[in-house]
Protein backbone atom coordinates (compact mmCIF):
# COMPACT_ATOMS: atom_id res chain seq x y z
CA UNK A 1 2.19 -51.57 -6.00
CA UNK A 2 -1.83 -51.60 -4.75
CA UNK A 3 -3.09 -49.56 -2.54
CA UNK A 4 -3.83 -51.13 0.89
CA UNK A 5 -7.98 -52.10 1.07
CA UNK A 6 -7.78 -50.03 4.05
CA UNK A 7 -6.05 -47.12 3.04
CA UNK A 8 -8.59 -47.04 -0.41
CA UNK A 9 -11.85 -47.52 2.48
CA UNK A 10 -10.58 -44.54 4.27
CA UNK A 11 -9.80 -42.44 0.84
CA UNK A 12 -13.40 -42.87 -0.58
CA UNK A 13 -14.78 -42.23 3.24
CA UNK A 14 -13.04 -38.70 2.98
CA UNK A 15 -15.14 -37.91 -0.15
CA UNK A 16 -17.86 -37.73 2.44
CA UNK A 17 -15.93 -33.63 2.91
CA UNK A 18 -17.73 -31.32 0.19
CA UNK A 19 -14.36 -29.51 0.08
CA UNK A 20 -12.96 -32.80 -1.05
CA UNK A 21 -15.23 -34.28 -3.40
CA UNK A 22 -13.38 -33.67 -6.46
CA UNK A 23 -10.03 -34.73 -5.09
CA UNK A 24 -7.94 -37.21 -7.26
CA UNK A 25 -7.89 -40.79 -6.16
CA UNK A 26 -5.01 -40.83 -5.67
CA UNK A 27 -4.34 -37.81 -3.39
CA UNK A 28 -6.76 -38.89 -1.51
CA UNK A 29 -5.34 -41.90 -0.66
CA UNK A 30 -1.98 -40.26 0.40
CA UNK A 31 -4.28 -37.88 2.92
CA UNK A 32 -6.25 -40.97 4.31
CA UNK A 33 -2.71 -42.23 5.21
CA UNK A 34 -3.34 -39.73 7.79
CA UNK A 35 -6.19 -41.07 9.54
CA UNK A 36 -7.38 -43.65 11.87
CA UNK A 37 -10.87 -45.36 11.45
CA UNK A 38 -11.99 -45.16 15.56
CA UNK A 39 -15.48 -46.15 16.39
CA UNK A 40 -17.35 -44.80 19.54
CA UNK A 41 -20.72 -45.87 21.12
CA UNK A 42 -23.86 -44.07 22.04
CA UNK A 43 -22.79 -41.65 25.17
CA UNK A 44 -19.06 -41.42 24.24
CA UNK A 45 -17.14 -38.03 24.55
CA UNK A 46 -14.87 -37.59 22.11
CA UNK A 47 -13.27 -34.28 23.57
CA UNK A 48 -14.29 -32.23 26.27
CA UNK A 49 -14.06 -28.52 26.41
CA UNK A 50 -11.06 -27.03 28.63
CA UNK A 51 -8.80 -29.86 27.08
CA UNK A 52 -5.72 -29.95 25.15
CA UNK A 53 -6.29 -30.95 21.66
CA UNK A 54 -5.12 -34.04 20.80
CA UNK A 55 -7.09 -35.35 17.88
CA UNK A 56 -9.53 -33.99 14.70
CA UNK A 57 -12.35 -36.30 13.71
CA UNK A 58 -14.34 -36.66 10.03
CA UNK A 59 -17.17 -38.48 10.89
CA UNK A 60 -18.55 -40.89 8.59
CA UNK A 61 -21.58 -42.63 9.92
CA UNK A 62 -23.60 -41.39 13.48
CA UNK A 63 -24.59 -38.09 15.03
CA UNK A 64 -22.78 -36.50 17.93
CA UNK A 65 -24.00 -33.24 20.08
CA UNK A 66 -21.20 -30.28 20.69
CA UNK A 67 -21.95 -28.33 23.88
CA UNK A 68 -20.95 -25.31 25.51
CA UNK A 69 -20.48 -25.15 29.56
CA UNK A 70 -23.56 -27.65 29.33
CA UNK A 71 -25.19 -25.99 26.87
CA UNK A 72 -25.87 -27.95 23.38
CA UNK A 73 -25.41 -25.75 20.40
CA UNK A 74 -24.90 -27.66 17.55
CA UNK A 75 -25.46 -31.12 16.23
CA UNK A 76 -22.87 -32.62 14.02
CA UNK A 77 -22.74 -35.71 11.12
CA UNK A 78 -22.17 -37.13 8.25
CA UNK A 79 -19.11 -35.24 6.53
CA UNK A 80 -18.70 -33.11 9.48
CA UNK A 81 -15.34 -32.19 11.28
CA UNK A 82 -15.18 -31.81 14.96
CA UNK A 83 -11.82 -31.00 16.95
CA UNK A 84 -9.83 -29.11 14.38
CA UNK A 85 -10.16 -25.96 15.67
CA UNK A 86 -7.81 -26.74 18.84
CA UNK A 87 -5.36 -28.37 16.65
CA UNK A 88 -5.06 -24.93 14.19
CA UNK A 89 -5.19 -23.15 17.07
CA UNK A 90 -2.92 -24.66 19.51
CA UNK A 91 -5.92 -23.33 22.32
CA UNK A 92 -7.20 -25.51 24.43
CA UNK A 93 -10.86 -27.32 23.56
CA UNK A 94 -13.72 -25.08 22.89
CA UNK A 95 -16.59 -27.29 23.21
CA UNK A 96 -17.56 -30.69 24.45
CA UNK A 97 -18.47 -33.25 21.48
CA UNK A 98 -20.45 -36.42 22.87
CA UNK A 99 -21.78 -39.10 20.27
CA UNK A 100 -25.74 -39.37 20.24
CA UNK A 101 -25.59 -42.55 18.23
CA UNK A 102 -22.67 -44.98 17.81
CA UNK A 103 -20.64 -43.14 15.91
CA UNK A 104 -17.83 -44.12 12.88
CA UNK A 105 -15.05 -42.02 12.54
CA UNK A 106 -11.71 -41.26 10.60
CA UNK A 107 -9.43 -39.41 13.41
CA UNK A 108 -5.69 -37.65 13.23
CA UNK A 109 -3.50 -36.92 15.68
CA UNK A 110 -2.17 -33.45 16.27
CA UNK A 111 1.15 -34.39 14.00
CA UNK A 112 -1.10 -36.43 11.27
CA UNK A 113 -3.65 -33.42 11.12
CA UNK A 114 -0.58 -31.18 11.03
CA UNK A 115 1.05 -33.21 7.75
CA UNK A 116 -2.89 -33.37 6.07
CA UNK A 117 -3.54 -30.04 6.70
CA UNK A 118 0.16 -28.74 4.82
CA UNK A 119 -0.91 -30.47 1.49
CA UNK A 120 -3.17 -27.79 -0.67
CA UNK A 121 -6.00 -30.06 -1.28
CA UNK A 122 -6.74 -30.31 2.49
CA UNK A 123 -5.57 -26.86 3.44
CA UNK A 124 -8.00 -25.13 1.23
CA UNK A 125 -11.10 -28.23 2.49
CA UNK A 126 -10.32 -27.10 5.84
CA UNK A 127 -10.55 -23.49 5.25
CA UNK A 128 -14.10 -24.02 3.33
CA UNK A 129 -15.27 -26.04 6.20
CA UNK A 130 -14.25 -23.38 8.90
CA UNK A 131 -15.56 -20.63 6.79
CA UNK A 132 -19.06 -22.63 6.66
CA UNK A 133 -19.55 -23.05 10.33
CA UNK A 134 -18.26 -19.42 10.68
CA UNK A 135 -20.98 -18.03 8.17
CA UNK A 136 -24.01 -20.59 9.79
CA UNK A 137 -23.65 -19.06 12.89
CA UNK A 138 -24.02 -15.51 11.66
CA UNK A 139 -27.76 -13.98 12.14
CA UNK A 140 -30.00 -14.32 8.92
């Protein structure tokens, strides 16, 4: 049985994650079952901070701003993963993400994040990832 044109779009889009560049085919497709493509235009906020976590976002094509109490800090892209942290965490939203450009996404709920993030591949992409924006933000 083929794999769903969809599901094989959304696999090869997820190759966009450094951490999962060198991913078998075919696990990728099974952790692009987990996703949603969801497309947002210039202005939309895709979580604000003081929420509850409801969804993680790889985005694909766009550029989006992540603020602070007002305050922008960071500008995110291409291969970049926004809204994780409060679905690891179970805390509520640390920072507001609003898309600068219309902006392409693959997005998981809480309980499809929860089932991508369990298999090894993802697990250890995540943890890269996390560790990356952790070191960035250190002083040179």
């Amino acid at each position: 049985m083929g794999t769903n044109p969809r599901t094989q779009r959304k696999a090869e889009a997820l190759r966009c994650l450094r951490e999962l560049a060198s991913v078998p085919t075919n696990e990728l497709v099974a952790l692009a079952s987990h996703f949603d493509e969801v497309d947002y235009g210039k202005g939309s906020v895709l979580m604000r901070e003081g929420d509850i976590g409801q969804r993680a976002f790889v985005i694909l094509d766009g550029v989006a701003s992540v603020s602070r109490r007002g305050e922008v800090f960071a500008i995110r892209g291409w291969g970049d993963v926004v809204g994780e942290v409060a679905l690891i965490d179970g805390e509520h939203r640390s920072a507001t993400v609003t898309a600068l450009s219309p902006l392409r996404t693959l997005a998981a709920s809480r309980r499809d994040f929860e089932k991508f993030s369990e298999q090894p591949s993802a697990g250890r992409a995540i943890a890269r990832a996390l560790c990356g924006r952790m070191r960035s933000m250190q002083p040179a």
